[in-house]
PDB file of N, CA and C in Angstrom:
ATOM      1  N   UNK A   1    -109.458  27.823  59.858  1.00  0.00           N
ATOM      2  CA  UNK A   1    -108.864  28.490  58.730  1.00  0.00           C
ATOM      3  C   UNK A   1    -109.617  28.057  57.477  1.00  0.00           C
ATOM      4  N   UNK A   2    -109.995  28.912  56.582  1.00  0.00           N
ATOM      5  CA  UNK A   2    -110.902  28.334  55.177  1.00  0.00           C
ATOM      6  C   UNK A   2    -110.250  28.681  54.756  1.00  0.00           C
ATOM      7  N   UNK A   3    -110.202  28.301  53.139  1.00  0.00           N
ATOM      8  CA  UNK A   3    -109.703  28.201  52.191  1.00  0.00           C
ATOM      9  C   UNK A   3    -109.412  29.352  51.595  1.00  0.00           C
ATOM     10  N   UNK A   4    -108.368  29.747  50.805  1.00  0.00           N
ATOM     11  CA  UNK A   4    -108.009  31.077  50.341  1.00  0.00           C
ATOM     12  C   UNK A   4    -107.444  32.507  51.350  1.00  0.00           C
ATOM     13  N   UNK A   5    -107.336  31.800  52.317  1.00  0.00           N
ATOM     14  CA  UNK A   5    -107.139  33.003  53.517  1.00  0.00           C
ATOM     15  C   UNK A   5    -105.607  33.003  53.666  1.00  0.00           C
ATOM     16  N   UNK A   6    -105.043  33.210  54.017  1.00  0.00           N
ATOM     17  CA  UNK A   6    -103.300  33.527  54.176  1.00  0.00           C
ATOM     18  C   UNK A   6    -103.467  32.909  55.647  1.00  0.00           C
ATOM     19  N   UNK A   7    -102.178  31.983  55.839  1.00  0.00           N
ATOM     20  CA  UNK A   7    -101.626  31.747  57.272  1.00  0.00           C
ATOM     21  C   UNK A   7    -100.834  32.791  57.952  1.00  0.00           C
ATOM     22  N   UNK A   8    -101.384  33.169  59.096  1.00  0.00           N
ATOM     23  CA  UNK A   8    -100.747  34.222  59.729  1.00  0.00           C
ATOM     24  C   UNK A   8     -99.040  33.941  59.828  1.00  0.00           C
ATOM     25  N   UNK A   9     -98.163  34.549  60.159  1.00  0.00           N
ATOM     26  CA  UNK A   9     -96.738  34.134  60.437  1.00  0.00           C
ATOM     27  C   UNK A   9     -96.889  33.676  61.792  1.00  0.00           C
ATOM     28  N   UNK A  10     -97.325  33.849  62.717  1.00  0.00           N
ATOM     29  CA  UNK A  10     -97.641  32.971  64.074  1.00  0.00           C
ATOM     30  C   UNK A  10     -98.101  31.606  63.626  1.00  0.00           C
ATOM     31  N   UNK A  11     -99.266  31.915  63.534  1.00  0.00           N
ATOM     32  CA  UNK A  11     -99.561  29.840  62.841  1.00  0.00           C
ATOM     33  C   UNK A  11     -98.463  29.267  62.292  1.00  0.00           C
ATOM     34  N   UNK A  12     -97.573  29.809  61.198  1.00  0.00           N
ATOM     35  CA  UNK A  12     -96.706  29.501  60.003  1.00  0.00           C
ATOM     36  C   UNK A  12     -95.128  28.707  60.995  1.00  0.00           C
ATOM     37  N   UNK A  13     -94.958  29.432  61.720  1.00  0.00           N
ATOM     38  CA  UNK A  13     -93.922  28.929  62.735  1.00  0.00           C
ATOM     39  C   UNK A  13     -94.256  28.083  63.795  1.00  0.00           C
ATOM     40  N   UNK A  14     -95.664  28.368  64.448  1.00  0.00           N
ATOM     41  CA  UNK A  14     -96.092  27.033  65.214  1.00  0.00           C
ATOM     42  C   UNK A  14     -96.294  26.161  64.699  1.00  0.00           C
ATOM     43  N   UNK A  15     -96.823  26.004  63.341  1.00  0.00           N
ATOM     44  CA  UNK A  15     -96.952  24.661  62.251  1.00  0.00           C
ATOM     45  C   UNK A  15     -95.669  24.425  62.260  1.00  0.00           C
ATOM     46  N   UNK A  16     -94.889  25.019  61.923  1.00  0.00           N
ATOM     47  CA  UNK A  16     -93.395  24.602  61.728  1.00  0.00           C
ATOM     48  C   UNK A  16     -92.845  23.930  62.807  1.00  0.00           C
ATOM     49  N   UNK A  17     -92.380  24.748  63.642  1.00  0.00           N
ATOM     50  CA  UNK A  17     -92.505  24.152  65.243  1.00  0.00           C
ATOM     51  C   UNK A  17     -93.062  22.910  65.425  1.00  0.00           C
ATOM     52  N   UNK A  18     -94.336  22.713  65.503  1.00  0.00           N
ATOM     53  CA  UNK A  18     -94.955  21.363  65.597  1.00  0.00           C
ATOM     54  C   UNK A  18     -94.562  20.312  64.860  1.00  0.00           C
ATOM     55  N   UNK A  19     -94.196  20.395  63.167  1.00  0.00           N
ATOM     56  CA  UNK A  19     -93.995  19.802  63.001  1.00  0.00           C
ATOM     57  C   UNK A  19     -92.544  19.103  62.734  1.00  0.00           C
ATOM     58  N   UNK A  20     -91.723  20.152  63.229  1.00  0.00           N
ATOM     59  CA  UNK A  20     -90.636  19.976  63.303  1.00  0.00           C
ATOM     60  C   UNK A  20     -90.308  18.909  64.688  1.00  0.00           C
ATOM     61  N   UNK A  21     -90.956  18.916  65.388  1.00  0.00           N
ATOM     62  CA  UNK A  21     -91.034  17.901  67.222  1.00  0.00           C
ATOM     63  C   UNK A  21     -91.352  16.574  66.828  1.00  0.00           C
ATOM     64  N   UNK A  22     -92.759  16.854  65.875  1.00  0.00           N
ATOM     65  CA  UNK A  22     -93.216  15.569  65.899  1.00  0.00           C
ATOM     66  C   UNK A  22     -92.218  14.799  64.655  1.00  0.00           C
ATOM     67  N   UNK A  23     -91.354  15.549  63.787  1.00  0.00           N
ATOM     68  CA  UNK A  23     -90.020  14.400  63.077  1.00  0.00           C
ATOM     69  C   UNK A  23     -89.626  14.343  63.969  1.00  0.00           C
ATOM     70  N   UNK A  24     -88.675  15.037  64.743  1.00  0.00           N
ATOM     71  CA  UNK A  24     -87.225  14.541  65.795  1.00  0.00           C
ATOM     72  C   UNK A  24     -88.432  13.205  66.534  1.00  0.00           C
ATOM     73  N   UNK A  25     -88.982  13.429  67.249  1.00  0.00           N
ATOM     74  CA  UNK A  25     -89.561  12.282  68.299  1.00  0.00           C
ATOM     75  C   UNK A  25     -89.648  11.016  67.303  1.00  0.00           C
ATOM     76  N   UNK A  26     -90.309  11.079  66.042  1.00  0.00           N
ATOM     77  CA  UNK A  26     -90.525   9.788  65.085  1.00  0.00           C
ATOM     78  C   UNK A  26     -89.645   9.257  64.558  1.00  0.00           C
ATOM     79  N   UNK A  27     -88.750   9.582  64.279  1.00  0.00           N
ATOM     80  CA  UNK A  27     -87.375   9.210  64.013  1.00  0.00           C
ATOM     81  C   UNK A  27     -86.493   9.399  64.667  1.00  0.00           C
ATOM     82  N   UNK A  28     -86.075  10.400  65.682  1.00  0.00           N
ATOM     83  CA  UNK A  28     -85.346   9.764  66.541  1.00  0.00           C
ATOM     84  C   UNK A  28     -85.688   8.972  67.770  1.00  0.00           C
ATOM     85  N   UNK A  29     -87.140   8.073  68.005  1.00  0.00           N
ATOM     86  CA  UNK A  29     -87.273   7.790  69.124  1.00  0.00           C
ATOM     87  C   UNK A  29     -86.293   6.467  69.432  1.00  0.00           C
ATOM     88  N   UNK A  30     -85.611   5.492  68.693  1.00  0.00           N
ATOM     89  CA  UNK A  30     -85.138   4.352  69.126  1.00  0.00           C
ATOM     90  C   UNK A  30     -83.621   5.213  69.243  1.00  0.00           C
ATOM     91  N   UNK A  31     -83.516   6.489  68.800  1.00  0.00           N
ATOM     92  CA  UNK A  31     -82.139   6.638  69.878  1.00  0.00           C
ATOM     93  C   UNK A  31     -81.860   7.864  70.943  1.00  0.00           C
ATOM     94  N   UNK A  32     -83.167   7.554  71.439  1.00  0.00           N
ATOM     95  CA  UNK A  32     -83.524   8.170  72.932  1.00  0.00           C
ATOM     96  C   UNK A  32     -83.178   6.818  74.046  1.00  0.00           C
ATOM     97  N   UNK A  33     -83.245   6.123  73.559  1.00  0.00           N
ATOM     98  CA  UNK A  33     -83.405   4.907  74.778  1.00  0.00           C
ATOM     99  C   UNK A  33     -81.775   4.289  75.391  1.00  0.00           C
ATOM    100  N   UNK A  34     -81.745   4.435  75.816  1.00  0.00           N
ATOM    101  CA  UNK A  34     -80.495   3.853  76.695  1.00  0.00           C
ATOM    102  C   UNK A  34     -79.749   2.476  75.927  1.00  0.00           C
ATOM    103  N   UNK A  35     -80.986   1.396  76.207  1.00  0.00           N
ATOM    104  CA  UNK A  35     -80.859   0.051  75.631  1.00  0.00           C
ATOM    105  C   UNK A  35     -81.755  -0.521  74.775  1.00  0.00           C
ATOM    106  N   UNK A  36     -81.188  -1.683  74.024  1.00  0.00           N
ATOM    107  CA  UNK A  36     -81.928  -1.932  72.839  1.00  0.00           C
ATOM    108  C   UNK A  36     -83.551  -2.531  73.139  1.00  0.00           C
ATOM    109  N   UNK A  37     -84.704  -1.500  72.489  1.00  0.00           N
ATOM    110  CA  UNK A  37     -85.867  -2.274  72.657  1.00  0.00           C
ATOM    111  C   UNK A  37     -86.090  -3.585  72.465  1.00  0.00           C
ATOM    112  N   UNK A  38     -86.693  -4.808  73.138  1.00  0.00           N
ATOM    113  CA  UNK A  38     -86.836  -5.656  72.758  1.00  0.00           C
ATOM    114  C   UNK A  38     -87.977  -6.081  71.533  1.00  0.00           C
ATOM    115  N   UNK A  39     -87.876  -6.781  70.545  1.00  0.00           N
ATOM    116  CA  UNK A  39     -88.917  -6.854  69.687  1.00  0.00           C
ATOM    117  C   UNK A  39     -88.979  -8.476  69.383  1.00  0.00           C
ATOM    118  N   UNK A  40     -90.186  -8.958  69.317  1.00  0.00           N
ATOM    119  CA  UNK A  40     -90.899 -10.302  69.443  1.00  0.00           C
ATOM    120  C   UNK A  40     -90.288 -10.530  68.099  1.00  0.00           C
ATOM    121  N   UNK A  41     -89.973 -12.152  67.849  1.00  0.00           N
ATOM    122  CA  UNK A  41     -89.479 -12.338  66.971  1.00  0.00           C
ATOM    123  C   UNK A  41     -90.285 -12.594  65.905  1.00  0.00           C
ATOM    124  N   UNK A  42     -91.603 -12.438  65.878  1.00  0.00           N
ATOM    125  CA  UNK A  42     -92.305 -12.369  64.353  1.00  0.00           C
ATOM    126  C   UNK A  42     -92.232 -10.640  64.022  1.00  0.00           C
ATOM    127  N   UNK A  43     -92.257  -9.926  64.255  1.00  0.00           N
ATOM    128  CA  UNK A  43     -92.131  -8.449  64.311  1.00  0.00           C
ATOM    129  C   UNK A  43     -90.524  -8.397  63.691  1.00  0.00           C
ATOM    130  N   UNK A  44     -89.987  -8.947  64.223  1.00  0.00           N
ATOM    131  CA  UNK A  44     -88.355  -8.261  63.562  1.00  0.00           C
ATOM    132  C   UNK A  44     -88.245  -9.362  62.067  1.00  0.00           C
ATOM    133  N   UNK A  45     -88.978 -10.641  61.931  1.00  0.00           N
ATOM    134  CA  UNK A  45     -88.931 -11.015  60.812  1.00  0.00           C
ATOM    135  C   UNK A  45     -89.531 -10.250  60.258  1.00  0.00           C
ATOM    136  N   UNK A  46     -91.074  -9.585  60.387  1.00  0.00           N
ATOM    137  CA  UNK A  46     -91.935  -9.072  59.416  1.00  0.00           C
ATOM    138  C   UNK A  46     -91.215  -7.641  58.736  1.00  0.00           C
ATOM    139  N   UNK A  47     -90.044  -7.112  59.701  1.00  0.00           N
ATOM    140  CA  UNK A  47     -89.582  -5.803  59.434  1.00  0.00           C
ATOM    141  C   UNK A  47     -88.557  -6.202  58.092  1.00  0.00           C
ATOM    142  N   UNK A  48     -87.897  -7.476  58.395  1.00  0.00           N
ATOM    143  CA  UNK A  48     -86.792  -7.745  57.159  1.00  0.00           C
ATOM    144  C   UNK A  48     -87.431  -7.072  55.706  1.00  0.00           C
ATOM    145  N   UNK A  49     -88.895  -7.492  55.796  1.00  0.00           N
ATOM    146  CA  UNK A  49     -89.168  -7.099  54.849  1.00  0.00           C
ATOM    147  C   UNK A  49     -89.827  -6.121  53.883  1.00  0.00           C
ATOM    148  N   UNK A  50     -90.111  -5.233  54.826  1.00  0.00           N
ATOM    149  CA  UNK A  50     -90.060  -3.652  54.909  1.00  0.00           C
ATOM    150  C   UNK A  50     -89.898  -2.992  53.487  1.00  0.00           C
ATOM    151  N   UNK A  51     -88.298  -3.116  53.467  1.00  0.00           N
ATOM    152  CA  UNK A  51     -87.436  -2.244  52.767  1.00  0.00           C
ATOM    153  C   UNK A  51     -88.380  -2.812  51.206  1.00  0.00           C
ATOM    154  N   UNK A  52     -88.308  -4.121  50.866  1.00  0.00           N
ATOM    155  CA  UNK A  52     -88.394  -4.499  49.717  1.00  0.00           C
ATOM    156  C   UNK A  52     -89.918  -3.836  49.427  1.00  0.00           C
ATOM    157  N   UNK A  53     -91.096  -4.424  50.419  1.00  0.00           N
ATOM    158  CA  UNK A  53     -92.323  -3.931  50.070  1.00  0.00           C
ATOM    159  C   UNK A  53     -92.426  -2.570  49.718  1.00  0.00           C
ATOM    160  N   UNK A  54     -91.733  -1.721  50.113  1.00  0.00           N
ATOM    161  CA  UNK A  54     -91.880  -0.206  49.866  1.00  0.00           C
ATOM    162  C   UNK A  54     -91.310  -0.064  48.656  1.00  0.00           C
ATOM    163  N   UNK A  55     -90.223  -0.327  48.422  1.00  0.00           N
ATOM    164  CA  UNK A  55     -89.802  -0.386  47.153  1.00  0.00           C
ATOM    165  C   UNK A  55     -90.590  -0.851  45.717  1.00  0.00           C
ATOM    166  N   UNK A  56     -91.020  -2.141  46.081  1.00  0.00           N
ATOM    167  CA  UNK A  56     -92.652  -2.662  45.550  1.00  0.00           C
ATOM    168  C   UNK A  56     -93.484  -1.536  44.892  1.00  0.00           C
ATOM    169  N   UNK A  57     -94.080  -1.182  46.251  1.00  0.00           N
ATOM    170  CA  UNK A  57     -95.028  -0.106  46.619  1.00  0.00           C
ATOM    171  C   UNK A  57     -94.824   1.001  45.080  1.00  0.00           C
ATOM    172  N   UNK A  58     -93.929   1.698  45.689  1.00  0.00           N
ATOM    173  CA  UNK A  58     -93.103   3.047  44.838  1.00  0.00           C
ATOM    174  C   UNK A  58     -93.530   2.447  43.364  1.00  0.00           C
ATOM    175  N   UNK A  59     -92.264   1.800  43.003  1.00  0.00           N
ATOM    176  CA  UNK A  59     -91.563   1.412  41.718  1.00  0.00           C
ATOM    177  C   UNK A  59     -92.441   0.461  40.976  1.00  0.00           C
ATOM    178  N   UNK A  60     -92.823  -0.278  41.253  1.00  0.00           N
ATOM    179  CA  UNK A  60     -94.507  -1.234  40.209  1.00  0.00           C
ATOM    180  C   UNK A  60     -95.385  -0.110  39.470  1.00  0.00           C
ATOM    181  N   UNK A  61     -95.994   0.456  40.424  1.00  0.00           N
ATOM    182  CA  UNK A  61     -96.870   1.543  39.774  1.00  0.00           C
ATOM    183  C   UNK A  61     -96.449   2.210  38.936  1.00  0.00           C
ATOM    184  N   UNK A  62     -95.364   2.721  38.519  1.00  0.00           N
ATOM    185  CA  UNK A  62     -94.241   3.420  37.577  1.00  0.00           C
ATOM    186  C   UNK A  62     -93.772   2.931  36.761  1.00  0.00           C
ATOM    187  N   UNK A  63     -93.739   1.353  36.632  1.00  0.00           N
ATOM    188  CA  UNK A  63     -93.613   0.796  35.518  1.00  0.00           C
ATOM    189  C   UNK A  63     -94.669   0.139  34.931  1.00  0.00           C
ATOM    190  N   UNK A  64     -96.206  -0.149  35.635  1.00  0.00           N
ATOM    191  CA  UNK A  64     -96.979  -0.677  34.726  1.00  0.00           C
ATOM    192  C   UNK A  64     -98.319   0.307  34.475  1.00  0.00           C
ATOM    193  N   UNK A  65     -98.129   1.401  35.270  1.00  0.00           N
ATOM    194  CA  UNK A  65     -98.953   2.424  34.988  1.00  0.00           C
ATOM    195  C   UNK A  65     -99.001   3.291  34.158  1.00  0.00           C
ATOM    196  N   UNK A  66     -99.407   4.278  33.407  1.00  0.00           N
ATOM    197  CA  UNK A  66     -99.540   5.062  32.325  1.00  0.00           C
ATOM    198  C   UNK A  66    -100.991   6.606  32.986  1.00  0.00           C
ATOM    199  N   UNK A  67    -100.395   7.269  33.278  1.00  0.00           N
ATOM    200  CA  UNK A  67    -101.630   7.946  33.542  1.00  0.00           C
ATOM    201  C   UNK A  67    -102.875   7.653  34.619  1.00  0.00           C
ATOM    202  N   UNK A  68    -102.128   6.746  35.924  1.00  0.00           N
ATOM    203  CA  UNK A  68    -103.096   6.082  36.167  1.00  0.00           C
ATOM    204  C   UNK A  68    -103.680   4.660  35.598  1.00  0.00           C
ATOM    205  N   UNK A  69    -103.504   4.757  34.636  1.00  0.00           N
ATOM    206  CA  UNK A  69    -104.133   3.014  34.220  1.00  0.00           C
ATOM    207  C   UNK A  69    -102.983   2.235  33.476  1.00  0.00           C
ATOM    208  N   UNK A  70    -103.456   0.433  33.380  1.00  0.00           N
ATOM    209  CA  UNK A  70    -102.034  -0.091  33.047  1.00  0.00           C
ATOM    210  C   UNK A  70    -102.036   0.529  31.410  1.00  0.00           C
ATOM    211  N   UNK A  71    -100.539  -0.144  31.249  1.00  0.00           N
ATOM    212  CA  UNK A  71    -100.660   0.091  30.102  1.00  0.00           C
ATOM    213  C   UNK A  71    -100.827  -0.715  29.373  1.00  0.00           C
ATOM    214  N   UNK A  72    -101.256  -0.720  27.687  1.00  0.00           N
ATOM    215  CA  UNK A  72    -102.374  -1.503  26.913  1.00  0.00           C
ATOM    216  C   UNK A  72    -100.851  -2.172  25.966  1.00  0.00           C
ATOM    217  N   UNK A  73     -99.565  -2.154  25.862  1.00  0.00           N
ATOM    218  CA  UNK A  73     -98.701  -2.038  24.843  1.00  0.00           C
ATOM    219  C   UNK A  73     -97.721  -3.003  24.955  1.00  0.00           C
ATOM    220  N   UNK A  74     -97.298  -3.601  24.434  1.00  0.00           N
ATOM    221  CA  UNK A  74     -95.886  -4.588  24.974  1.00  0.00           C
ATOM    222  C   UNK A  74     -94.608  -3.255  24.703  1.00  0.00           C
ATOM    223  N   UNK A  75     -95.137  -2.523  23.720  1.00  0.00           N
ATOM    224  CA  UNK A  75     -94.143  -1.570  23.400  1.00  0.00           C
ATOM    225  C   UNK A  75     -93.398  -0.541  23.705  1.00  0.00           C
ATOM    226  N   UNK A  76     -93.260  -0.658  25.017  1.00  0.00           N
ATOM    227  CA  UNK A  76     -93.389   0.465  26.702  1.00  0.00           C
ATOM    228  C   UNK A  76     -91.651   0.181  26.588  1.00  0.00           C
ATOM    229  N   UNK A  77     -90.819   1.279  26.903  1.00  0.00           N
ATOM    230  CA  UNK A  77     -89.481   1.586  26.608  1.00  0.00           C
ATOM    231  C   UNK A  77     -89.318   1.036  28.618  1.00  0.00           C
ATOM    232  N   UNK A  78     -90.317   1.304  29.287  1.00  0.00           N
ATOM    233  CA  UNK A  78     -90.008   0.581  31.170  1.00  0.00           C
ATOM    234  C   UNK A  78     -90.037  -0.586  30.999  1.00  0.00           C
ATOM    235  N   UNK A  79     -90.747  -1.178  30.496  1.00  0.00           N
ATOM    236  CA  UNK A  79     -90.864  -2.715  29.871  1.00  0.00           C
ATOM    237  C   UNK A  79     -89.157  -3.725  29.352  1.00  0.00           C
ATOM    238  N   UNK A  80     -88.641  -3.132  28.312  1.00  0.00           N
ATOM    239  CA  UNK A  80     -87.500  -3.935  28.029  1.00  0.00           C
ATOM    240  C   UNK A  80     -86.481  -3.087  29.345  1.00  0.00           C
ATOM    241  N   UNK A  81     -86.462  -1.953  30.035  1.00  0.00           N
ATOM    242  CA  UNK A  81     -85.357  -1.252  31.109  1.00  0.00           C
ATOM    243  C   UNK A  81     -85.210  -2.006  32.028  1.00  0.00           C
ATOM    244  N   UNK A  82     -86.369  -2.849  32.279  1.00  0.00           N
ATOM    245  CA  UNK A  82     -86.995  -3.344  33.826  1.00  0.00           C
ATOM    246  C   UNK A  82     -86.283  -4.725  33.065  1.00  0.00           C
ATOM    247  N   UNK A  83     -86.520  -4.973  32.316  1.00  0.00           N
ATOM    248  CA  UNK A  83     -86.087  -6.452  31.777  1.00  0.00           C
ATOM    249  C   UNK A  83     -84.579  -6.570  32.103  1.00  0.00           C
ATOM    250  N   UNK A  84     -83.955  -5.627  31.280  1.00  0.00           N
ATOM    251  CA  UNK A  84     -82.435  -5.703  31.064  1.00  0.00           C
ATOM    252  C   UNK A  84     -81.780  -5.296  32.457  1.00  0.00           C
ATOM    253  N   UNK A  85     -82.325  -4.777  32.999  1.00  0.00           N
ATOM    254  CA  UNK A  85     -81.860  -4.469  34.582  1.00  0.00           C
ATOM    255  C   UNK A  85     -81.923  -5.749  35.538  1.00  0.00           C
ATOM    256  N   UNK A  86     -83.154  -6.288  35.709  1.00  0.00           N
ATOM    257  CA  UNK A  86     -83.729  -7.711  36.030  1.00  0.00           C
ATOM    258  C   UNK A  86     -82.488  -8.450  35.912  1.00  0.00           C
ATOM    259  N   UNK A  87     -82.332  -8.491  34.234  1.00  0.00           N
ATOM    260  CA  UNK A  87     -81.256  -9.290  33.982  1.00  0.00           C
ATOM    261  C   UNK A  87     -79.919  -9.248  34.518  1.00  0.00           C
ATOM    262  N   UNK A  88     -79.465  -7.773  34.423  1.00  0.00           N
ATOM    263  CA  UNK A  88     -78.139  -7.775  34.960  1.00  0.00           C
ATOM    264  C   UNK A  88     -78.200  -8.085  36.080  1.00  0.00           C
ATOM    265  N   UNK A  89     -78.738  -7.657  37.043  1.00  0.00           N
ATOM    266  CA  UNK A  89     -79.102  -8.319  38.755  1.00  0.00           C
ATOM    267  C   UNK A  89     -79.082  -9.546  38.989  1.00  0.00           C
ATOM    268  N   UNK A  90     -79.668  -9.849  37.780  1.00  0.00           N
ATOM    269  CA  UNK A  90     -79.778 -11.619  38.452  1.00  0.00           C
ATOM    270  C   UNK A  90     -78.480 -11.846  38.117  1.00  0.00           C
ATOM    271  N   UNK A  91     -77.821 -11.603  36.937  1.00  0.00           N
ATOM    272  CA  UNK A  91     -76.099 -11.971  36.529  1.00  0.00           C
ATOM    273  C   UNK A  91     -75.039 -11.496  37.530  1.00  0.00           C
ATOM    274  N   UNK A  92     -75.039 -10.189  37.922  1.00  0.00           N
ATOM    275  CA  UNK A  92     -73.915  -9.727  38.520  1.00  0.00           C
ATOM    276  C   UNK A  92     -74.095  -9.195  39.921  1.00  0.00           C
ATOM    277  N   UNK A  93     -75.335  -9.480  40.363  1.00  0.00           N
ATOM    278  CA  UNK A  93     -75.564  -8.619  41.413  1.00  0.00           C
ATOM    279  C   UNK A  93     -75.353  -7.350  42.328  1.00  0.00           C
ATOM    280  N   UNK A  94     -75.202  -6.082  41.455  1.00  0.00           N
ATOM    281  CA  UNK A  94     -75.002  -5.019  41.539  1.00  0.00           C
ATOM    282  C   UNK A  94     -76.354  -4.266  41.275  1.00  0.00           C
ATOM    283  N   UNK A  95     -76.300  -3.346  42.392  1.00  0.00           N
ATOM    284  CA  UNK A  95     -77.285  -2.035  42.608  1.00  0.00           C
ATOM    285  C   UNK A  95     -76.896  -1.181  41.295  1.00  0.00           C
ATOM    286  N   UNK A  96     -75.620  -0.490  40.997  1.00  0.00           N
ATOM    287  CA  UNK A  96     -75.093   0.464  40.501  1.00  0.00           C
ATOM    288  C   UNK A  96     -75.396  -0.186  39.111  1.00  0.00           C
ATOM    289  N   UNK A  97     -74.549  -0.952  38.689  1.00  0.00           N
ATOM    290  CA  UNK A  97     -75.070  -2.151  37.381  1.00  0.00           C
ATOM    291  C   UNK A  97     -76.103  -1.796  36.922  1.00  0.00           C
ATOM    292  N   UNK A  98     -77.165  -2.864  37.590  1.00  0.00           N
ATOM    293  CA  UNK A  98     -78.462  -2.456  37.381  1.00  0.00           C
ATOM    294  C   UNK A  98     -79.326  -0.971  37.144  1.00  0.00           C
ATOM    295  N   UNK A  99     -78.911  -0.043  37.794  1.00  0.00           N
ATOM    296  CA  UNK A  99     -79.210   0.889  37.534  1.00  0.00           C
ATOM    297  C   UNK A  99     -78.961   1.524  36.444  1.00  0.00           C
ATOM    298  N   UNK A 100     -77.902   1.158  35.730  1.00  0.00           N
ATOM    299  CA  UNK A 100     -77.250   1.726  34.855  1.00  0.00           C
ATOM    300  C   UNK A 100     -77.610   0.914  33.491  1.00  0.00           C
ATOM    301  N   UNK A 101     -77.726   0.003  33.931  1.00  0.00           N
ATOM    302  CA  UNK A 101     -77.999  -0.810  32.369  1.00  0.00           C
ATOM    303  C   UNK A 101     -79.772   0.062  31.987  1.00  0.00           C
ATOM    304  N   UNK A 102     -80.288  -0.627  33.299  1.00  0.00           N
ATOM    305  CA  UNK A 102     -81.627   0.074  32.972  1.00  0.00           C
ATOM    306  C   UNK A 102     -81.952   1.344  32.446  1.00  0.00           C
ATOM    307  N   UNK A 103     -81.246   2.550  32.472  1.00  0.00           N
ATOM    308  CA  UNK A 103     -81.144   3.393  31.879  1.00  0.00           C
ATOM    309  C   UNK A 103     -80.361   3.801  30.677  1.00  0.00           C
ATOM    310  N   UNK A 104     -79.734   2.949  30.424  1.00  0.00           N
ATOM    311  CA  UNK A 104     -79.170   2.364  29.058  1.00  0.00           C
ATOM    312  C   UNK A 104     -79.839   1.970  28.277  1.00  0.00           C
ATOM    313  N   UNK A 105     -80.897   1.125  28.615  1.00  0.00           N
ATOM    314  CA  UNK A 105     -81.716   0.539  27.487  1.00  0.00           C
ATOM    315  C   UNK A 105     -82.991   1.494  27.891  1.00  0.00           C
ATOM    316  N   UNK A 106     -83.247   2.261  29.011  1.00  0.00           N
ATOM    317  CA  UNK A 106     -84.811   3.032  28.686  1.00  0.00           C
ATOM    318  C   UNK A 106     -84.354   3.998  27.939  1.00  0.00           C
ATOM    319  N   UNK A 107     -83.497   4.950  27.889  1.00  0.00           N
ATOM    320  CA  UNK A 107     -83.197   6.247  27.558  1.00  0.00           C
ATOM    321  C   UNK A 107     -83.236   6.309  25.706  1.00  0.00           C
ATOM    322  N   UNK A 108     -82.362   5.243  25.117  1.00  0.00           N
ATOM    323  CA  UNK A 108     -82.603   4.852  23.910  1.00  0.00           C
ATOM    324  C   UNK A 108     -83.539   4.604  23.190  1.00  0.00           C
ATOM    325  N   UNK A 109     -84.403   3.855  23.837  1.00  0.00           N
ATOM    326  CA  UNK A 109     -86.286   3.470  23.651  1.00  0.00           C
ATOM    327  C   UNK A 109     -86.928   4.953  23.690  1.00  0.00           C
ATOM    328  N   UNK A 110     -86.715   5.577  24.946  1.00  0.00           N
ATOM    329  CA  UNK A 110     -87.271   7.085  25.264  1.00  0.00           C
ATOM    330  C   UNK A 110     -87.002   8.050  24.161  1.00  0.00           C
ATOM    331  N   UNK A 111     -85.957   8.292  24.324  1.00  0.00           N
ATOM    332  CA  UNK A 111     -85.492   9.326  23.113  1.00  0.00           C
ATOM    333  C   UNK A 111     -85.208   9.176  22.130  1.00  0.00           C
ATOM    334  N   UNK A 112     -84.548   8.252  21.282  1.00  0.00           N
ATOM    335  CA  UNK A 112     -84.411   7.787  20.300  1.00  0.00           C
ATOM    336  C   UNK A 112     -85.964   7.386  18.987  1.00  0.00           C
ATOM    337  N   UNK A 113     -86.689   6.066  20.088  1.00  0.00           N
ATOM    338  CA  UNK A 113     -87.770   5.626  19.044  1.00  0.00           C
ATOM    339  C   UNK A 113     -89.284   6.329  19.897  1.00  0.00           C
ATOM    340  N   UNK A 114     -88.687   7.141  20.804  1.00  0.00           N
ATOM    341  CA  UNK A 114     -90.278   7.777  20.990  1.00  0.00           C
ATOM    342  C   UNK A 114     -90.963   6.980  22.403  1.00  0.00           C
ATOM    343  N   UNK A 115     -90.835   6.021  22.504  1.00  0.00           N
ATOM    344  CA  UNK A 115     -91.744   5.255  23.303  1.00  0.00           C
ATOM    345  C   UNK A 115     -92.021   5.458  24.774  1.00  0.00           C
TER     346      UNK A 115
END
C-alpha cells in the first residue's frame, strides 16, 4: 500500500479484525489460564515497580519540557503545581488532594499571571 491511496474496506476490517485479536490475547492472556502463572521472585519485585516508572515516564516530560526542550525559567506555573501537590502528598496522603491542590495553584499561575 503507498502513500495517499485509500484502504480498501476489506483491508479496513481485516486490520480491524487483526487488531482487535491481537488486544483480547495481550490483555486477556493471564485470564485464559486456569491457575496462577508462576513468576520468579525478582520479576514480581521488578513489576512492583512498573506502575510508578510509567508514571515517571508520562508526567516528567510534561513538567520539565517546553516544546521539546527543558525549560530555561524558574517561572513555569508546573513548577510551583508540582510543588504544592508534592506537598500536599507528602502531608495528607491523598491522590484526589493532590490532584486538586495542584490544579489550584497551576490554573491561577495559567490564567491569571500568564505563565
Amino acid at each position: 500500500m503507498s502513500a495517499g491511496v485509500p484502504m480498501a474496506a476489506g483491508e479496513a476490517v481485516l486490520a480491524i479484525v487483526g487488531l482487535t485479536a491481537i488486544t483480547l490475547l495481550t490483555r486477556g492472556f493471564f485470564l485464559f489460564t486456569r491457575r496462577e502463572i508462576p513468576f520468579p521472585g525478582w520479576l514480581r519485585e521488578g513489576l512492583r515497580y512498573a506502575p510508578l516508572a510509567a508514571l515517571a515516564a508520562v508526567v516528567l516530560p510534561e513538567i520539565v519540557l517546553r516544546e521539546g526542550r527543558l525549560i530555561t525559567t524558574l517561572l513555569d506555573a508546573r513548577l510551583f503545581a508540582v510543588a504544592a501537590a508534592a506537598a500536599w502528598f507528602w502531608w495528607r496522603r491523598g491522590i484526589l488532594g493532590t490532584i486538586v491542590v495542584g490544579m489550584a495553584v497551576l490554573l491561577p499561575l495559567r490564567l491569571g499571571l500568564g505563565w
